[in-house]
Protein backbone atom coordinates (compact mmCIF):
# COMPACT_ATOMS: atom_id res chain seq x y z
CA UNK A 1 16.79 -0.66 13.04
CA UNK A 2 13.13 -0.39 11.14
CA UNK A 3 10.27 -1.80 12.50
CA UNK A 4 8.99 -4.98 11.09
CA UNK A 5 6.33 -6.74 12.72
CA UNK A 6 5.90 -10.30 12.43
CA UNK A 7 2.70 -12.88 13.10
CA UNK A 8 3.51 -16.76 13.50
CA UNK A 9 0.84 -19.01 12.86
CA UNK A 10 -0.05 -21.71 15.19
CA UNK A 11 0.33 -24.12 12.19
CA UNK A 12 2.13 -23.27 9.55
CA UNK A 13 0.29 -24.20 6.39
CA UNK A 14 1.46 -21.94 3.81
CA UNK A 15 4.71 -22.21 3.02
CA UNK A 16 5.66 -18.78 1.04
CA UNK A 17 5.51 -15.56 3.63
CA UNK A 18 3.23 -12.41 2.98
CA UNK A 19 5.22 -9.34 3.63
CA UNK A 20 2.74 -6.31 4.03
CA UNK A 21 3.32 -2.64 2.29
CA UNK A 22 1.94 0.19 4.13
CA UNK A 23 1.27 2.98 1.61
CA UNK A 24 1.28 7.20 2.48
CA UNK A 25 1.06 8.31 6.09
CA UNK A 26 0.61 5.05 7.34
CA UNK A 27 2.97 2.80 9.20
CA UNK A 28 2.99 -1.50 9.77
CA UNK A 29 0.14 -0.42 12.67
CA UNK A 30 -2.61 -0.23 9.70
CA UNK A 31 -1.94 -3.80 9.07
CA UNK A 32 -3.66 -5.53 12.76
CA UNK A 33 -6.74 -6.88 10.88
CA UNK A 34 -4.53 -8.81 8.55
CA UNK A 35 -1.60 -9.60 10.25
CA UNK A 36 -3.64 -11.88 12.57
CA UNK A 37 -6.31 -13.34 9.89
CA UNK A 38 -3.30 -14.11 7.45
CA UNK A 39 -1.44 -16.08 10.71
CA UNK A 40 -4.75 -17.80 11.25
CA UNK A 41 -5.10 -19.16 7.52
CA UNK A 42 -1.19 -20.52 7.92
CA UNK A 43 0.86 -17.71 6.79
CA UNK A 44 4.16 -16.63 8.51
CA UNK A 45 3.29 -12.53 8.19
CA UNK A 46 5.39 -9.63 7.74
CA UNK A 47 4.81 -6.21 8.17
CA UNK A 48 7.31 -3.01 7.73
CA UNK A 49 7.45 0.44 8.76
CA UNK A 50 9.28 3.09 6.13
CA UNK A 51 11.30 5.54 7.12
CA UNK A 52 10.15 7.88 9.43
CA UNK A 53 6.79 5.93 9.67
CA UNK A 54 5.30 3.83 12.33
CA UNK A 55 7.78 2.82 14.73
CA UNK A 56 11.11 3.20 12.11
CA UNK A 57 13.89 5.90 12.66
CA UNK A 58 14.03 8.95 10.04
CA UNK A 59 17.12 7.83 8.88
CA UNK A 60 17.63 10.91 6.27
CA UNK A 61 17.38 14.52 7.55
CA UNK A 62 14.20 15.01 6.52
CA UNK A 63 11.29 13.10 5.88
CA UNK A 64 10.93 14.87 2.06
CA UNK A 65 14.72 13.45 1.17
CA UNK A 66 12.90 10.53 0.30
CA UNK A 67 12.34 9.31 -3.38
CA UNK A 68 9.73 6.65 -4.55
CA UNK A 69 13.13 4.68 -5.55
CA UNK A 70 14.86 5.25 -1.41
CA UNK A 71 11.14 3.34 -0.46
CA UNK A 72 11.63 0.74 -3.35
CA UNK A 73 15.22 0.06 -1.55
CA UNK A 74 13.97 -0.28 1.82
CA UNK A 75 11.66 -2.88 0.66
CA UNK A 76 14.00 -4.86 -0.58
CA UNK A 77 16.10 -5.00 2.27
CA UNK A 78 12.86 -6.41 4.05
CA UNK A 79 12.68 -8.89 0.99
CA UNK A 80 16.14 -10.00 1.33
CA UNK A 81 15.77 -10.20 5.34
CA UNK A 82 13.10 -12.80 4.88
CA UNK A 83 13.37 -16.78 4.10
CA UNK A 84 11.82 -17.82 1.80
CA UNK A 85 11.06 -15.03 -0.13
CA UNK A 86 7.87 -13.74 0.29
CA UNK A 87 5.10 -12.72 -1.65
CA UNK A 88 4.48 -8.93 -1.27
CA UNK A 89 1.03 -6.67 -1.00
CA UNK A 90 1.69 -2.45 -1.64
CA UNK A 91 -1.28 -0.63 -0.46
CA UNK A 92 -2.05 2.84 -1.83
CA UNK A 93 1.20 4.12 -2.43
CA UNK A 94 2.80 0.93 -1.02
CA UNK A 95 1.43 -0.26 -4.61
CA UNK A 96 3.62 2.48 -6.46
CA UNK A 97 6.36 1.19 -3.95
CA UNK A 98 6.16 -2.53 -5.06
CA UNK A 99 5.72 -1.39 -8.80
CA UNK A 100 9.34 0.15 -8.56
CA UNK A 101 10.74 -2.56 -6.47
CA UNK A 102 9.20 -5.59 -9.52
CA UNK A 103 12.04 -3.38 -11.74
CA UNK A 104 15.26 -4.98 -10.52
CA UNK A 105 13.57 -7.55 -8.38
CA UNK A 106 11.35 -10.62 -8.41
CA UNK A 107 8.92 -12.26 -5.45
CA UNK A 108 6.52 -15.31 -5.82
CA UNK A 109 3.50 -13.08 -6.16
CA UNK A 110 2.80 -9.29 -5.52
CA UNK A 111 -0.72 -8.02 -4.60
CA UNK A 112 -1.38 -3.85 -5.63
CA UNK A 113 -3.72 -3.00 -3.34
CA UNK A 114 -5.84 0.59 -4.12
CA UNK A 115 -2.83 0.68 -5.60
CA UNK A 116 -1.14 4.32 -6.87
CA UNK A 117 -1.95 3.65 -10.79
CA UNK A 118 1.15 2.97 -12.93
CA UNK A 119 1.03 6.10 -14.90
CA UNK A 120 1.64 8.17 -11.79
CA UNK A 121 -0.28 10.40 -9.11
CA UNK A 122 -0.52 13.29 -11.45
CA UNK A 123 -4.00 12.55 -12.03
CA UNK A 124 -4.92 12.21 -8.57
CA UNK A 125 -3.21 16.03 -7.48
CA UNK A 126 -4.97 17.67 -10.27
CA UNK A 127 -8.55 16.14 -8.05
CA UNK A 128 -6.98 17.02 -5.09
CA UNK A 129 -6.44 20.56 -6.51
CA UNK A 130 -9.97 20.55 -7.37
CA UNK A 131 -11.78 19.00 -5.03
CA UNK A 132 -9.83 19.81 -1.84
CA UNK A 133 -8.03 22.99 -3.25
CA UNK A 134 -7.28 24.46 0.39
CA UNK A 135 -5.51 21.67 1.86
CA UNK A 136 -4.26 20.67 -1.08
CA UNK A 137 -2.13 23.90 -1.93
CA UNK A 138 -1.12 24.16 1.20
CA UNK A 139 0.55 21.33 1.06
CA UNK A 140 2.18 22.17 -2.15
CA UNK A 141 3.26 25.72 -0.76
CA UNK A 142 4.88 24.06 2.67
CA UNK A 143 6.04 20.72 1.14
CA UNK A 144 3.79 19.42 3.99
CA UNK A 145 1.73 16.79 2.56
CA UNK A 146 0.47 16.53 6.34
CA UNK A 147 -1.96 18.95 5.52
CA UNK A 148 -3.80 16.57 3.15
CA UNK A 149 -4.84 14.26 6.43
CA UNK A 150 -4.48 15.93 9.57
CA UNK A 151 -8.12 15.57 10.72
CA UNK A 152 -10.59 12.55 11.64
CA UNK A 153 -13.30 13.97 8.81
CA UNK A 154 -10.08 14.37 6.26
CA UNK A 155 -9.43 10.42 7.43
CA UNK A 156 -13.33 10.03 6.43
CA UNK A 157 -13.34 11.16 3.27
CA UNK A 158 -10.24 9.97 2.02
CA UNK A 159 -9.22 6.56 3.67
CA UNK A 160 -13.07 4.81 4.69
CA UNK A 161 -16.48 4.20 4.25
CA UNK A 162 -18.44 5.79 7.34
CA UNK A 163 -19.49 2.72 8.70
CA UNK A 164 -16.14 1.61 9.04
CA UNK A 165 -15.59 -0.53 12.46
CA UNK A 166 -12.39 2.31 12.84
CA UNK A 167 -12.12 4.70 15.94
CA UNK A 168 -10.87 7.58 13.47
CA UNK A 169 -9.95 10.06 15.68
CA UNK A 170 -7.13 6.87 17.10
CA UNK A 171 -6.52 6.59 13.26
CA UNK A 172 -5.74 9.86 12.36
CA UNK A 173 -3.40 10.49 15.47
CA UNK A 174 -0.67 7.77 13.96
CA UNK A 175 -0.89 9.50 10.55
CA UNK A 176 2.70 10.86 9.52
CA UNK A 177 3.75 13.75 7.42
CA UNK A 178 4.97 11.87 4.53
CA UNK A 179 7.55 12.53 1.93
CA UNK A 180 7.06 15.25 -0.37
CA UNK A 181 10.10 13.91 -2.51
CA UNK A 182 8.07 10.38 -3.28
CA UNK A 183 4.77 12.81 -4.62
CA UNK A 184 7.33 14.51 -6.78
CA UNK A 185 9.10 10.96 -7.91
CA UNK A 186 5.94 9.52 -8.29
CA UNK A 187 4.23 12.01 -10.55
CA UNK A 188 4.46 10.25 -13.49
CA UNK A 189 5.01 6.44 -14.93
CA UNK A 190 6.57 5.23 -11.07
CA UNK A 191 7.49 1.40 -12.95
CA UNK A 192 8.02 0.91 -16.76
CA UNK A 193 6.12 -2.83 -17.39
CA UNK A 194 8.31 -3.74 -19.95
CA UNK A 195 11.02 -4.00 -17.16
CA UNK A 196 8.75 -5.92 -14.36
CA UNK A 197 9.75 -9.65 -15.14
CA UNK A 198 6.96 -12.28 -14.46
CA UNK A 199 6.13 -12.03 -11.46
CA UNK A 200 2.71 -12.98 -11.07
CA UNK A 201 0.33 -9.99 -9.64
CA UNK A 202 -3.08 -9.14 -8.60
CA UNK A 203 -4.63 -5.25 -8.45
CA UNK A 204 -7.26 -5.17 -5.71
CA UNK A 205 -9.40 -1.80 -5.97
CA UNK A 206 -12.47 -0.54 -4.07
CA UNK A 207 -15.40 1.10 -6.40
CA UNK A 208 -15.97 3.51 -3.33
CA UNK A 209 -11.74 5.03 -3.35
CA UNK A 210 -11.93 8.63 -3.01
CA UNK A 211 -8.22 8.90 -3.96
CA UNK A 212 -8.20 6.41 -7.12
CA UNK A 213 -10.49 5.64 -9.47
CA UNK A 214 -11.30 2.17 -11.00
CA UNK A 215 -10.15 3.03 -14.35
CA UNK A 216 -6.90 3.73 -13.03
CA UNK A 217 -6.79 0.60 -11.34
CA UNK A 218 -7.91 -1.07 -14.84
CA UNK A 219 -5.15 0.73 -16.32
CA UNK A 220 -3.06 -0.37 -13.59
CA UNK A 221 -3.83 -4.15 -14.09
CA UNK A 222 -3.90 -4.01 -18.18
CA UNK A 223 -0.19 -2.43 -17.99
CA UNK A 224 0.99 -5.88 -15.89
CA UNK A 225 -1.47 -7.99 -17.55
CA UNK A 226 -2.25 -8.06 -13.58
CA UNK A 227 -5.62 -9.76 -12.79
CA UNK A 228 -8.36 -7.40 -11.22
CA UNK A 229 -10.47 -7.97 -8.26
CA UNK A 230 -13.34 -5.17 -7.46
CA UNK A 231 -14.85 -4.66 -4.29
CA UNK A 232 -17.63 -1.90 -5.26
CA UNK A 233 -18.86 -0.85 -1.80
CA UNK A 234 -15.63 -0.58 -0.19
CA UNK A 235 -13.57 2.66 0.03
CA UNK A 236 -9.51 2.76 -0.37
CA UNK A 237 -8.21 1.45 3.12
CA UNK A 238 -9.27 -2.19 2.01
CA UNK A 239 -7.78 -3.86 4.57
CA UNK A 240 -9.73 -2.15 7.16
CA UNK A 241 -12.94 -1.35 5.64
CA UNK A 242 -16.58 -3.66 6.29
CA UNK A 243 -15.56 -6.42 3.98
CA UNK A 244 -12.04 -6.70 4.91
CA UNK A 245 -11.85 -10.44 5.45
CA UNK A 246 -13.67 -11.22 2.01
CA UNK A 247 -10.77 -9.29 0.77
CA UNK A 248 -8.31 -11.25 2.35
CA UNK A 249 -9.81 -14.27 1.99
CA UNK A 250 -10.04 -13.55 -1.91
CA UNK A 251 -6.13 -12.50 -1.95
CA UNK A 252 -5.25 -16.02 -0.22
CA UNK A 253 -7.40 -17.43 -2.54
CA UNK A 254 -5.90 -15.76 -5.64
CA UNK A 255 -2.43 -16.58 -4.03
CA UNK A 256 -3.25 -20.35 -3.76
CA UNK A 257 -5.48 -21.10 -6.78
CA UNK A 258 -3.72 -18.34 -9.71
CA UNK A 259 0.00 -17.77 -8.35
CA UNK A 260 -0.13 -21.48 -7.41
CA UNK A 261 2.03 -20.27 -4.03
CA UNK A 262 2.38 -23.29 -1.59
């Protein structure tokens, strides 16, 4: 029924699978880059649409029916779909996604990519408020967080560097309204650390993010005892920005060498 997207390597040399997180607006299409340079290093990869994203059915009513909790459920249904259980990467507010999910469930390894910041997205609404106040309140007044991206310069300034090998005009037509229910869920603390067991994880953040700052991800990776890895020239889409094979290549690296996955 959803859309999950799947690469086979040629020769599998890795044995865990890498299941891939889209994060707000997004859908499993953000993913290309990876999905085929994971498959080349040996990794079986994964990739899933949320509701009402991508290529997946709404499912609910309405898109703003869904909670940060609804998202945390649908990915692990993907989890449990896939053998053997794979290790997981949350981008953006896939990363607030996979911090709920690590409260009632364990993988190998999880990856929090520009990751939403444990203590919420409070902190990022109040600089949207100020920084973007038009969009942003319009948003707020329609429950249409659309609003927020529904341009290629909005896709600019939010998602990329400008030299970005991205067509963003392509980009920003695949963009989705997404759920005003998961902003409101999400506000605050979206995972409580004392109740993510020990699963090993890794916060990825880019010192260029226009929607999260490095001390949030620092936060982030001190509340997990997470390990942090800082890309300062790249902006929040990491895994289609300039460098984003060296990021990659660092997370397989990482997932080898520190989560000691096979």
């Amino acid at each position: 029924m959803w859309e999950h997207v799947v690469r086979t390597p040629a020769k599998r040399t890795k044995h865990t699978p890498l299941l891939l997180q889209h994060g707000a607006w997004h859908g499993a299409w953000c993913w290309e880059n990876w999905l085929d340079h994971f498959a080349s290093l040996g990794y079986e990869v994964h990739a899933i649409s949320l509701p009402g994203h991508g290529e997946s059915p709404l499912g609910k009513s309405h898109i703003n029916r869904y909670t940060l909790s609804d998202y945390a459920e649908h990915l692990a249904e993907a989890v449990d779909e896939i053998s053997p259980r794979p290790a997981v990467v949350g981008h953006s507010l896939g990363g607030a996604v996979v911090q709920r999910f690590l409260e009632s469930h364990t993988v190998p390894a999880a990856v929090l990519l520009a990751t939403v910041p444990q203590r919420g997205l409070l902190a990022y609404l109040l600089r949207s408020l100020r920084d973007n106040p038009g969009d942003t309140v319009k948003a707020l007044v329609t429950l249409n967080t659309h609003h927020i991206v529904n341009g290629p310069r909005k896709v600019v300034e939010q998602f990329f560097s400008r030299d970005a090998d991205v067509d963003f005009e392509v980009w920003e037509a695949q963009l989705v309204r997404e759920s005003f229910g998961v902003l409101v869920t999400g506000l605050f603390r979206v995972a409580d650390p004392a109740k993510v067991g020990g699963t090993p994880m890794l916060v990825v953040a880019g010192g260029k993010d226009a929607i999260f700052t490095v001390e949030e991800e620092k936060q982030t990776a001190a509340a997990y005892g997470a390990e942090l890895r800082l890309f300062a020239d790249q902006a929040h889409n990491l895994m289609a920005e300039p460098r984003w094979r060296e990021v990659a290549d660092a997370i397989d690296v990482w997932l080898t060498d520190r989560a000691r996955l096979e």
